[in-house]
C-alpha atoms as a PDB file:
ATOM      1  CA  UNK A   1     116.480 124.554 114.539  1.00  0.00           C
ATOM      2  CA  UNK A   2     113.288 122.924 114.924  1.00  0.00           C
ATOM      3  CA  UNK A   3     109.641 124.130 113.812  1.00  0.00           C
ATOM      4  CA  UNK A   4     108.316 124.492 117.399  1.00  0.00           C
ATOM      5  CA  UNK A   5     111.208 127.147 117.681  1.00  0.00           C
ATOM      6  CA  UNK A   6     110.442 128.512 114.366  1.00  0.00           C
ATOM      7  CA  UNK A   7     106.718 128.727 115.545  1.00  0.00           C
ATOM      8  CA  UNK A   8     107.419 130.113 119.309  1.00  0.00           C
ATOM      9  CA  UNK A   9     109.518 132.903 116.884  1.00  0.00           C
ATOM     10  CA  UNK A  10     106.864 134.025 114.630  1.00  0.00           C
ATOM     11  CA  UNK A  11     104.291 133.918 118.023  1.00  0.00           C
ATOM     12  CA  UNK A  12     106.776 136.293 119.710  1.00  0.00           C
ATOM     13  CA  UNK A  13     107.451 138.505 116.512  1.00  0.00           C
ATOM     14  CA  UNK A  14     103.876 138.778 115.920  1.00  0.00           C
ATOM     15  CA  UNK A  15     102.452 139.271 119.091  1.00  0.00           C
ATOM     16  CA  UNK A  16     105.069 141.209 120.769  1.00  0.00           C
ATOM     17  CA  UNK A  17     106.156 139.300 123.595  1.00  0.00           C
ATOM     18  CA  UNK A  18     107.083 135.851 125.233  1.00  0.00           C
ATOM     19  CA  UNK A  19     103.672 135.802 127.582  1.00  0.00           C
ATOM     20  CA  UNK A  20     101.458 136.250 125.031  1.00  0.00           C
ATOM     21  CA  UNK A  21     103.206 133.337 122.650  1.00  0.00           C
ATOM     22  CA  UNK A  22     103.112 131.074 125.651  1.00  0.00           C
ATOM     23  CA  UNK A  23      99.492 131.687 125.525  1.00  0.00           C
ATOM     24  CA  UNK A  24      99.128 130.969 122.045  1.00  0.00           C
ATOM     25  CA  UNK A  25     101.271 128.262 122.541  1.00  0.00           C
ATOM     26  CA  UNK A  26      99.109 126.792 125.187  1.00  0.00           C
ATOM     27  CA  UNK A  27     103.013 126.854 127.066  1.00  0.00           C
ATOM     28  CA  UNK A  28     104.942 128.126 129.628  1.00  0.00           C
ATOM     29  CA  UNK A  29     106.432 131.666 129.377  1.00  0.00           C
ATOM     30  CA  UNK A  30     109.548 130.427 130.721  1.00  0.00           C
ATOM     31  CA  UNK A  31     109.556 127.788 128.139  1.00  0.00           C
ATOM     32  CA  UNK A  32     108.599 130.012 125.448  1.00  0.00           C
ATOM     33  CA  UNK A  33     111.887 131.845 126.331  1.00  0.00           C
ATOM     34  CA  UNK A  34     114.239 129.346 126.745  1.00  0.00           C
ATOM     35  CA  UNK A  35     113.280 127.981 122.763  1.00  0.00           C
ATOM     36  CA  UNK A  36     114.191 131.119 121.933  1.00  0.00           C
ATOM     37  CA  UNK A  37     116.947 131.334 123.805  1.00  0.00           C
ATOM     38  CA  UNK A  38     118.436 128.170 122.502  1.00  0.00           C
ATOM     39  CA  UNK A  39     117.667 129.146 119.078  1.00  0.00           C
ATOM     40  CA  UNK A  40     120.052 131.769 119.752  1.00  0.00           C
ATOM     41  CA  UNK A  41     123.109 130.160 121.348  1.00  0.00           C
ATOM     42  CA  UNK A  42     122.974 127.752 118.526  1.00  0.00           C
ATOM     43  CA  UNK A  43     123.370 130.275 115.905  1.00  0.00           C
ATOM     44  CA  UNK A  44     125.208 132.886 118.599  1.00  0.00           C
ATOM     45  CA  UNK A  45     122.916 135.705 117.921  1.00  0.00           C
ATOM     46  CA  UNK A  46     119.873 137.461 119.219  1.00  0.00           C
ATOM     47  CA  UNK A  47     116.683 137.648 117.342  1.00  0.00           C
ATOM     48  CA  UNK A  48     114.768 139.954 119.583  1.00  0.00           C
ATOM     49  CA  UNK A  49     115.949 143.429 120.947  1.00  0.00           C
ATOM     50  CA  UNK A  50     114.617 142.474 124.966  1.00  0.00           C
ATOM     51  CA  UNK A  51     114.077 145.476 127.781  1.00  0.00           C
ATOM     52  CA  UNK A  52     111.430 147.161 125.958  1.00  0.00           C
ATOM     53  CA  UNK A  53     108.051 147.375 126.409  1.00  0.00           C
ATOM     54  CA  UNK A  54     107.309 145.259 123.155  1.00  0.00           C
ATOM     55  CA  UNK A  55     109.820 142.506 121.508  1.00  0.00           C
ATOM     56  CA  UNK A  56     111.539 144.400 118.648  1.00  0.00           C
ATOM     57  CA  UNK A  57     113.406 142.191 115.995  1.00  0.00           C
ATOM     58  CA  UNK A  58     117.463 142.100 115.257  1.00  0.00           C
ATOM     59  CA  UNK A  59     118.613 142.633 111.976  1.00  0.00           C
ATOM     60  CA  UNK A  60     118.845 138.704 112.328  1.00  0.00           C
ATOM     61  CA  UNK A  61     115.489 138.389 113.278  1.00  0.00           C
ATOM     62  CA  UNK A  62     113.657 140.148 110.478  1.00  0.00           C
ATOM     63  CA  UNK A  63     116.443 137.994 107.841  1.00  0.00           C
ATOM     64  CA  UNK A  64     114.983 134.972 109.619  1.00  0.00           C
ATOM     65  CA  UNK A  65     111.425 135.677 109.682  1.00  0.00           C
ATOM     66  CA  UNK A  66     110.682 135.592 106.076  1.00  0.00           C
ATOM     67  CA  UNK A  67     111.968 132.299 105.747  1.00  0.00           C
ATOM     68  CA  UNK A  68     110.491 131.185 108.724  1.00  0.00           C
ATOM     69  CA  UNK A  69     106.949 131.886 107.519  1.00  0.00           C
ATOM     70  CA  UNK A  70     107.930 129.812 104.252  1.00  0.00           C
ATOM     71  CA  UNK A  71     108.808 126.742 106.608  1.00  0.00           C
ATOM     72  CA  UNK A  72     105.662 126.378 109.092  1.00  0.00           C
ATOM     73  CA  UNK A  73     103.814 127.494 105.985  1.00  0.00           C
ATOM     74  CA  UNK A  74     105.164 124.929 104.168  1.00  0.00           C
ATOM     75  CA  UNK A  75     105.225 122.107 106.969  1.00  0.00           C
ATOM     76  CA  UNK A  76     101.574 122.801 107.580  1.00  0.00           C
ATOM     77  CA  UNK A  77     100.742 122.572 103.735  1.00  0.00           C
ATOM     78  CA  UNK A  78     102.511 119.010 104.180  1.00  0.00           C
ATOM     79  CA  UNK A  79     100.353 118.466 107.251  1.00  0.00           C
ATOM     80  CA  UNK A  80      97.074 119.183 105.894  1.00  0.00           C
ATOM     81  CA  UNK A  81      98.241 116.889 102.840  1.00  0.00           C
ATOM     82  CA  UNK A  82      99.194 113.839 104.539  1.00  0.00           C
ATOM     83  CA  UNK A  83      96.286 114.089 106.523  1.00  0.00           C
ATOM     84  CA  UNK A  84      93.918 114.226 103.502  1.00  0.00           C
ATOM     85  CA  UNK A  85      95.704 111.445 101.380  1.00  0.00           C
ATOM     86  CA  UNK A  86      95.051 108.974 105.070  1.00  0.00           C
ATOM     87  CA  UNK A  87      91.930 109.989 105.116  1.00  0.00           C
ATOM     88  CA  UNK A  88      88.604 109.502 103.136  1.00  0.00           C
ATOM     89  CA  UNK A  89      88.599 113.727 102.704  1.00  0.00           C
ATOM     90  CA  UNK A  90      91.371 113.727  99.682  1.00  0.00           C
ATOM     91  CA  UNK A  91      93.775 111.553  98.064  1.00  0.00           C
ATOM     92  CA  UNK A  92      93.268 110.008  94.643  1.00  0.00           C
ATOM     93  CA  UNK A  93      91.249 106.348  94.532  1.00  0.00           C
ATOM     94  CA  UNK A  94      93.894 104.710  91.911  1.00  0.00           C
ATOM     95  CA  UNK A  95      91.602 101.342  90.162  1.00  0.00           C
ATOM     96  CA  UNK A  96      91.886  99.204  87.856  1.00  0.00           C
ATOM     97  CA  UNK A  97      88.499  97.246  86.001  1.00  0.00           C
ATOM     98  CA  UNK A  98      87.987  94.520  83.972  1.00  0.00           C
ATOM     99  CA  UNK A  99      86.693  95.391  80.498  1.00  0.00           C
ATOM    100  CA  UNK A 100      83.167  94.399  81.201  1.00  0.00           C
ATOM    101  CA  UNK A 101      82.921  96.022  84.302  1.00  0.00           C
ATOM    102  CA  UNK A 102      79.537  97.449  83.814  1.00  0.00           C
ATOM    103  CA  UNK A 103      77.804  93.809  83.656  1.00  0.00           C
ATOM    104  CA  UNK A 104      78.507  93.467  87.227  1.00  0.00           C
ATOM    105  CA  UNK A 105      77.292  97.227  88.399  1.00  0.00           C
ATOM    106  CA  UNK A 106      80.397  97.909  88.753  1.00  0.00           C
ATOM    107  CA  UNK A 107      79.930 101.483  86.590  1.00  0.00           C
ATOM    108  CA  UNK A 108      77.143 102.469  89.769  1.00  0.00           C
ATOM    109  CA  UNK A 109      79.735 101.158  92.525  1.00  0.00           C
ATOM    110  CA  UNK A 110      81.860 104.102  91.610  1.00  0.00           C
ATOM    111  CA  UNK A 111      79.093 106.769  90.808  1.00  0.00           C
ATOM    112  CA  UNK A 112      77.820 106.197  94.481  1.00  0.00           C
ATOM    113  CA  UNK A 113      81.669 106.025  95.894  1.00  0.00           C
ATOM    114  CA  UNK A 114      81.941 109.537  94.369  1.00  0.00           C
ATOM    115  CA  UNK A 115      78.864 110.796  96.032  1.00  0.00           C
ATOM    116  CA  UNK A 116      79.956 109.240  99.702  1.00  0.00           C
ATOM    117  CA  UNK A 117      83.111 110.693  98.893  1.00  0.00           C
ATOM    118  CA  UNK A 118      83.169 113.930  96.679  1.00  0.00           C
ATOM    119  CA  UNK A 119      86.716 115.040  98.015  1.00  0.00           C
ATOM    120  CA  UNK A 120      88.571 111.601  96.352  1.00  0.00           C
ATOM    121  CA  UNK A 121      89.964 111.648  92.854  1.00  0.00           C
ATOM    122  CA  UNK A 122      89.127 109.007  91.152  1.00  0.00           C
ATOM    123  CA  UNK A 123      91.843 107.242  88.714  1.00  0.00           C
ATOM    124  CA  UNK A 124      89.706 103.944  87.442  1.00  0.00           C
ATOM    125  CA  UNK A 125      91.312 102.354  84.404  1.00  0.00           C
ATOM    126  CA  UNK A 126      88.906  99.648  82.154  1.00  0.00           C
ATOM    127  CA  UNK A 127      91.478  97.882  80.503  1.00  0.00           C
ATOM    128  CA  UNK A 128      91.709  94.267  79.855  1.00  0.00           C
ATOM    129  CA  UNK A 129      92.977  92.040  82.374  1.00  0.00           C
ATOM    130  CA  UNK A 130      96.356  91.588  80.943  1.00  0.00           C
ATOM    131  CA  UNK A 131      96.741  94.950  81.308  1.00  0.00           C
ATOM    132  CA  UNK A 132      95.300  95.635  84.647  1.00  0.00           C
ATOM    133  CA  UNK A 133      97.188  93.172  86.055  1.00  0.00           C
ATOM    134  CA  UNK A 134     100.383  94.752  84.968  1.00  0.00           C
ATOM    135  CA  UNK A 135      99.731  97.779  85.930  1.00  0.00           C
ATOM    136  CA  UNK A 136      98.953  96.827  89.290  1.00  0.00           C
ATOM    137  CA  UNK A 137     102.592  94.901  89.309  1.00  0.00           C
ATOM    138  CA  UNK A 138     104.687  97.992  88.357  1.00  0.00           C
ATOM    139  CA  UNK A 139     102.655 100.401  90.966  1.00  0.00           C
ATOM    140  CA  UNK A 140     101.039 102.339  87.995  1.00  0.00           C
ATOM    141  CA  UNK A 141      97.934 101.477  89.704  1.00  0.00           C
ATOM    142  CA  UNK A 142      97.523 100.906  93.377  1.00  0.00           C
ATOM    143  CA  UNK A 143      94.710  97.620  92.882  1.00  0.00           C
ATOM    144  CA  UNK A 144      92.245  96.095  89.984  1.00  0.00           C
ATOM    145  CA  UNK A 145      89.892  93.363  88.938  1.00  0.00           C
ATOM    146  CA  UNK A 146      90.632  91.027  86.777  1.00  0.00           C
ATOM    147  CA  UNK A 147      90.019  87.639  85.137  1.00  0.00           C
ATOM    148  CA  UNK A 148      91.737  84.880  85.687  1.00  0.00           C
ATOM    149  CA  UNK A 149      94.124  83.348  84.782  1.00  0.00           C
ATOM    150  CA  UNK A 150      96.927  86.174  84.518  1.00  0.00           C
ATOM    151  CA  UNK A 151     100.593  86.437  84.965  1.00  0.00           C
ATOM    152  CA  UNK A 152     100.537  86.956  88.973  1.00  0.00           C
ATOM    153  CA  UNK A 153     103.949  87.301  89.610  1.00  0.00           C
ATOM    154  CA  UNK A 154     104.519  90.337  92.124  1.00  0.00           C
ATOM    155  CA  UNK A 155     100.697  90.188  92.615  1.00  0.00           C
ATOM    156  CA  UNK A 156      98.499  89.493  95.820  1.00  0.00           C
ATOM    157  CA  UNK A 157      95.174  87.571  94.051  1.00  0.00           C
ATOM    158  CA  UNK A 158      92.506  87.137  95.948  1.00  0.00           C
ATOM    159  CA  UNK A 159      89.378  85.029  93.877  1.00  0.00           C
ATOM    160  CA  UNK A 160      86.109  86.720  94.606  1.00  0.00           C
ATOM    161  CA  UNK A 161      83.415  85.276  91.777  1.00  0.00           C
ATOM    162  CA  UNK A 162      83.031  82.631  88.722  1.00  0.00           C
ATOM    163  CA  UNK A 163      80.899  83.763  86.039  1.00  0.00           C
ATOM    164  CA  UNK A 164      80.102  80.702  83.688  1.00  0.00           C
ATOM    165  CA  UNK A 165      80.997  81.513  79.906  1.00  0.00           C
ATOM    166  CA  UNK A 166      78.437  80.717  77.402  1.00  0.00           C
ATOM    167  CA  UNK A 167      78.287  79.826  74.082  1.00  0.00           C
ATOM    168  CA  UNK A 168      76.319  82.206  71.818  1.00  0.00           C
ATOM    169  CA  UNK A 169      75.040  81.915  68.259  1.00  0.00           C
ATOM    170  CA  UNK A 170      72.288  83.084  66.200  1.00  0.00           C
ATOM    171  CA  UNK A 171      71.559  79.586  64.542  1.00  0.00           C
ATOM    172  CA  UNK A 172      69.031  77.759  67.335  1.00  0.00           C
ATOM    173  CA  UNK A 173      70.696  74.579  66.313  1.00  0.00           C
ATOM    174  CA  UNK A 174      74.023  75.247  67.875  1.00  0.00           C
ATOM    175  CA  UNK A 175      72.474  76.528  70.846  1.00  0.00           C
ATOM    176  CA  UNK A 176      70.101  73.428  71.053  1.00  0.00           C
ATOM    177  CA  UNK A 177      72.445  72.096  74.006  1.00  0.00           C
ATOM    178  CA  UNK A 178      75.669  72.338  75.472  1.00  0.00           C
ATOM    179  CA  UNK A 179      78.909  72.743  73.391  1.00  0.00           C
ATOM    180  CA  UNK A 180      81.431  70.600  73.331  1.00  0.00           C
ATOM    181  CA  UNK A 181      84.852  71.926  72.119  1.00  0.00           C
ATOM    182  CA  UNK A 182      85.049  69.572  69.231  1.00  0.00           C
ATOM    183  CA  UNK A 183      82.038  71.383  67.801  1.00  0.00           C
ATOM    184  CA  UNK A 184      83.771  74.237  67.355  1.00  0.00           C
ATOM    185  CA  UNK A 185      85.976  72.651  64.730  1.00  0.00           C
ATOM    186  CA  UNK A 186      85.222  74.326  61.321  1.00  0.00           C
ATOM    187  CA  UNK A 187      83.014  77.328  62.600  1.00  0.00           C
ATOM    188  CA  UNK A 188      83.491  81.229  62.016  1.00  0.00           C
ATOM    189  CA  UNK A 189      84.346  82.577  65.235  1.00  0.00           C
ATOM    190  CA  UNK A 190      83.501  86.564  66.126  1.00  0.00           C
ATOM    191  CA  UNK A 191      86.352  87.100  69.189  1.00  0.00           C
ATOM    192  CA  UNK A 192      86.563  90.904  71.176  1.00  0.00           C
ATOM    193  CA  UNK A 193      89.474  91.616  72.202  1.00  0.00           C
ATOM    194  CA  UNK A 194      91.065  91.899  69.434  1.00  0.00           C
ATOM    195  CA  UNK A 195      94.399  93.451  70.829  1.00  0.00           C
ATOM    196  CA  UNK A 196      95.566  91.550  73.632  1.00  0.00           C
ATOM    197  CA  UNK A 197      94.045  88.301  71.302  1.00  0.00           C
ATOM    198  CA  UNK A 198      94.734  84.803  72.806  1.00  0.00           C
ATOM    199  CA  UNK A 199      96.877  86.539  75.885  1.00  0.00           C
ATOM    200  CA  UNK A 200      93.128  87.506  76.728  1.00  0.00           C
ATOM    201  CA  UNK A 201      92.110  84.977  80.094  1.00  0.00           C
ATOM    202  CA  UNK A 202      88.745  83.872  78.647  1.00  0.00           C
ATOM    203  CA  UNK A 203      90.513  82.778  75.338  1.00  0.00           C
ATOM    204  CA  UNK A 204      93.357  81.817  76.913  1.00  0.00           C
ATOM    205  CA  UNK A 205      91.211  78.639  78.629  1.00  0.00           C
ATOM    206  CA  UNK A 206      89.400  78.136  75.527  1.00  0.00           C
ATOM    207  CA  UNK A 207      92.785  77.832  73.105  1.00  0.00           C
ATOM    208  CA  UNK A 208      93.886  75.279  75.828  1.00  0.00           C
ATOM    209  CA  UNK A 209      91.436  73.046  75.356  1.00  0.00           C
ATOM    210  CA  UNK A 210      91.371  73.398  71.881  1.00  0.00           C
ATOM    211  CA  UNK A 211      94.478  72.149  71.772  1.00  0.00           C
ATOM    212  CA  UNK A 212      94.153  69.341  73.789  1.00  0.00           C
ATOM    213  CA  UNK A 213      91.298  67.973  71.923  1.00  0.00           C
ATOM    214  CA  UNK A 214      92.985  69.291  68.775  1.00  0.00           C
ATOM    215  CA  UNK A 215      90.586  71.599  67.321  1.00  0.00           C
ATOM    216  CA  UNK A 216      91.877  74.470  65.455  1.00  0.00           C
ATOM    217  CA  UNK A 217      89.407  77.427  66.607  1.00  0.00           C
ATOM    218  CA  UNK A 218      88.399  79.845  62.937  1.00  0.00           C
ATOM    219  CA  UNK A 219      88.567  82.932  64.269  1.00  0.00           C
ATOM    220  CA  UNK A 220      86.672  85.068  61.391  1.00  0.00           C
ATOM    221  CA  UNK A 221      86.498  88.456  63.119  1.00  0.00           C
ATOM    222  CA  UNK A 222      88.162  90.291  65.867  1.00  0.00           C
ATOM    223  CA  UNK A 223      87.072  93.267  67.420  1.00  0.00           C
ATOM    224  CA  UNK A 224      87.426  95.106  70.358  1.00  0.00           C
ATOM    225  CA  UNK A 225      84.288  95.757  72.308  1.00  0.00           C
ATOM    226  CA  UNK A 226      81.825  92.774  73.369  1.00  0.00           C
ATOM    227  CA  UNK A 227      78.463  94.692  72.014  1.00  0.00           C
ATOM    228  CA  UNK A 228      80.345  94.829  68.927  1.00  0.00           C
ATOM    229  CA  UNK A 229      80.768  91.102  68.740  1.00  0.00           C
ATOM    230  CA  UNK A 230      77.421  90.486  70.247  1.00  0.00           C
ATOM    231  CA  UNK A 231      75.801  92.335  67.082  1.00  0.00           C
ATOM    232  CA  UNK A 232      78.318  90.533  64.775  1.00  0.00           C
ATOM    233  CA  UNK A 233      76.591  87.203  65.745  1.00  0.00           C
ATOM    234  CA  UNK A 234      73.590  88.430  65.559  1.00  0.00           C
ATOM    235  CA  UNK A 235      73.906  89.394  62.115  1.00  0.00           C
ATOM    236  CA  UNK A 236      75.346  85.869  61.347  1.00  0.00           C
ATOM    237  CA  UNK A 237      78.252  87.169  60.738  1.00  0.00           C
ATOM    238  CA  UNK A 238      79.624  83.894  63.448  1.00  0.00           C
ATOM    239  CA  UNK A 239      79.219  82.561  66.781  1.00  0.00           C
ATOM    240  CA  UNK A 240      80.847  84.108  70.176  1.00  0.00           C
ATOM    241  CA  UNK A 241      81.360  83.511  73.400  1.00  0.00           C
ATOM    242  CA  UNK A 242      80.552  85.826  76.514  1.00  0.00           C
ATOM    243  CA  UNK A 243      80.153  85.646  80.655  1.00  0.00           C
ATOM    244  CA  UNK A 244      76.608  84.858  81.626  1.00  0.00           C
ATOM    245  CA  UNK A 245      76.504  88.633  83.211  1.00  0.00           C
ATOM    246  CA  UNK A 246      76.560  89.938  79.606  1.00  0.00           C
ATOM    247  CA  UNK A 247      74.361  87.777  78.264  1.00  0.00           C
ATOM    248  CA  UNK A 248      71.118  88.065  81.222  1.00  0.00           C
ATOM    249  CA  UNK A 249      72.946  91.873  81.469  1.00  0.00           C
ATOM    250  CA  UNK A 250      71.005  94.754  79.321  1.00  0.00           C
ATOM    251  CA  UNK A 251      69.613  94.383  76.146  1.00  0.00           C
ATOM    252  CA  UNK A 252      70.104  91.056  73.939  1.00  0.00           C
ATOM    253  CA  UNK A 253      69.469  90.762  70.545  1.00  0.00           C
ATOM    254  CA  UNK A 254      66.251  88.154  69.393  1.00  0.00           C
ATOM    255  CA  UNK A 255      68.049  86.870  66.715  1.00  0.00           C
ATOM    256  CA  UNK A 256      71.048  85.415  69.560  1.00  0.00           C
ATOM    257  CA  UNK A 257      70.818  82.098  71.603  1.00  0.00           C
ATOM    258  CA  UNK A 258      73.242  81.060  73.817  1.00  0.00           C
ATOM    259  CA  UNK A 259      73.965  77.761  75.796  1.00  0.00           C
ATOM    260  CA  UNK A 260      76.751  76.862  78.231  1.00  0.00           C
ATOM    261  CA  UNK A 261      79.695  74.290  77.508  1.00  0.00           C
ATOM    262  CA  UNK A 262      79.030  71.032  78.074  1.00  0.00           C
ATOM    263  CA  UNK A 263      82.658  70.805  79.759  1.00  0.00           C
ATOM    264  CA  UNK A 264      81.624  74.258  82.016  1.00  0.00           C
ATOM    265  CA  UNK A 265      83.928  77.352  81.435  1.00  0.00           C
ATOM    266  CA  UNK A 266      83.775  79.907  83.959  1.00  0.00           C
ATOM    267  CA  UNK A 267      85.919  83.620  84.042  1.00  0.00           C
ATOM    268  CA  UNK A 268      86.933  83.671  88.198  1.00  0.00           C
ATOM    269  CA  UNK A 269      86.901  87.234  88.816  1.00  0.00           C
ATOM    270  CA  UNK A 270      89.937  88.145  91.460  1.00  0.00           C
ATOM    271  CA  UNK A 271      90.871  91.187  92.874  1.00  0.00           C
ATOM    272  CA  UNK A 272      94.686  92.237  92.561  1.00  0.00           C
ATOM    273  CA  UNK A 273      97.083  94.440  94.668  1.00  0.00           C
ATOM    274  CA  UNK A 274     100.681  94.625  94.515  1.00  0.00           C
ATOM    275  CA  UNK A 275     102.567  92.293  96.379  1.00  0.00           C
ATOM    276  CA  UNK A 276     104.022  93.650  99.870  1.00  0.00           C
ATOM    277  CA  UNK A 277     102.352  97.341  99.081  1.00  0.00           C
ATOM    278  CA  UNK A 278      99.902  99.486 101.475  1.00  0.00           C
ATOM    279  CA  UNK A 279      96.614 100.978  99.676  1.00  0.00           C
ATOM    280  CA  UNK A 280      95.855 104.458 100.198  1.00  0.00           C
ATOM    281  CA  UNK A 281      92.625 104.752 102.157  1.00  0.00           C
ATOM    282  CA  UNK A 282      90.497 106.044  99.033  1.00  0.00           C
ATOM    283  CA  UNK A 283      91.421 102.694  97.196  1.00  0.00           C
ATOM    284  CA  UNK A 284      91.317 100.556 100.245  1.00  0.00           C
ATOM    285  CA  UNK A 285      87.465 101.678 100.714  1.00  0.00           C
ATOM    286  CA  UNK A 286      87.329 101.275  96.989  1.00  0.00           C
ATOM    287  CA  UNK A 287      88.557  98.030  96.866  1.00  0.00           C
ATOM    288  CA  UNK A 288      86.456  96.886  99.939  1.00  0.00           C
ATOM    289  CA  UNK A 289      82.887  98.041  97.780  1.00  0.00           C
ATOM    290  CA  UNK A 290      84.130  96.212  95.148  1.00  0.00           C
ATOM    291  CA  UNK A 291      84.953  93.378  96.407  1.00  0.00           C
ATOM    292  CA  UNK A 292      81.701  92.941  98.627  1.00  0.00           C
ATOM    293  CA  UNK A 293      79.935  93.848  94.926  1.00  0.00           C
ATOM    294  CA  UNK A 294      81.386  91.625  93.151  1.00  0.00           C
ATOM    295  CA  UNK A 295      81.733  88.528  95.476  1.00  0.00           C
ATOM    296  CA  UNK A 296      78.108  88.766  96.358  1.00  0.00           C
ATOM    297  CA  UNK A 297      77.137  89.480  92.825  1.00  0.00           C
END
């Protein structure tokens, strides 16, 4: 049984006879006939009543077409979806950003990706890049951005940007000139992050060197969100450190300086797909924007 033969059934069933399914068909009557007919032998009875001026159904025939409208019905339902998920007129765009994805426009990449394509789904994740990256590796999301470095095993990483890291402080002597790691030594630190803490890739470079020039980093406050660390230092609360994009991005508080290291630190901004896996087409166009964004940025 094969849905051709289901269809040439419900065509002859409906219409009333072989010719006009052939013609529906765009077939051959005789071809028409002999699905039928095959149909038939295989199950070794007859479906249509012949010799009459119109095809009348068995008793097998009306059992069969019921369930026959619930197959094509349902194969076409699987046709139409297929074709929508390999296309750019459905399927679900499955992201991942980094947490300060809307210092690099990122927040108006997807706004206008949504108004190019209004029949995606969009499933775009800011998490931090620990997270991102994980997700990506056990197919909970289908590709990211992060910042480097990560755990990449299972991961395809393609670099696309640095963004230098800056020192930021709201005493104009710190910020005077570049910072040296050692300077660090004694000073209240203001971190975001707070919950993925030194697994985070920015302070994940920074506790390395630290430790190499064995300076023990004070880490007075953690908190989640950048702005809220941004405001911390501001008050005087202690210093921080944030890409350049933040601090030339939106509004910046008077009372803040910032200045770069004098041994440069940079976040390298890489896109990430699982290793070996094929994106959907939403999150390959997706990924494409992004990347051009973000490596031209």
């Amino acid at each position: 049984m094969t849905l051709v033969q289901l269809r040439v059934f419900l065509l002859a069933a409906r219409l009333g006879s072989f010719t006009a399914a052939a013609e529906a068909m765009h077939m051959s009557q005789p071809s028409v006939s002999e699905l039928v007919r095959r149909l038939e032998r295989a199950y070794e009875t007859e479906l249509f009543v012949r010799g009459t001026r119109r095809l009348v159904l068995t008793a097998a025939g009306a059992m069969l077409q019921p369930l026959a409208e619930r197959i094509v019905a349902d194969a076409d339902e699987a046709d139409r979806a297929l074709r929508a998920i390999t296309s750019l007129q459905g399927g679900v765009a499955s992201f991942g950003l980094l947490r300060n994805a809307k210092y690099y426009a990122l927040d108006a990449l997807l706004a206008s990706f949504h108004r190019e394509h209004p029949a995606v789904k969009l499933r775009v994740i800011g998490l931090n890049s620990v997270e991102v990256a994980s997700a990506v590796a056990s197919g909970d999301l289908e590709a990211g951005l992060v910042v480097l470095p990560i755990d990449a095993e299972g991961l395809r990483v393609t670099p696309l940007r640095r963004d230098e890291v800056v020192y930021v402080s709201a005493d104009p002597t710190r910020v005077a000139e570049p910072v040296r790691i050692q300077d660090l030594a004694g000073r209240a630190m203001v971190l975001y992050d707070a919950h993925y803490g030194w697994r985070d890739p920015t302070r994940r470079q920074l506790a390395e060197r630290a430790q190499l020039a064995g300076v023990v980093i004070d880490v007075q406050v953690e908190v989640e969100q950048v702005e809220t660390a941004i405001a911390l230092a501001a008050a005087g609360v202690g210093d921080t450190f944030v890409a350049r994009a933040v601090a030339e991005g939106g509004q910046w508080p008077s009372a803040l300086g910032w200045t770069t290291f004098a041994e440069p630190l940079h976040d390298t901004i890489a896109l990430v797909e699982r290793d070996g896996a094929v994106l959907s087409p939403a999150t390959a166009e997706l990924l494409r924007l992004a990347r051009d964004l973000v490596a031209g940025g």
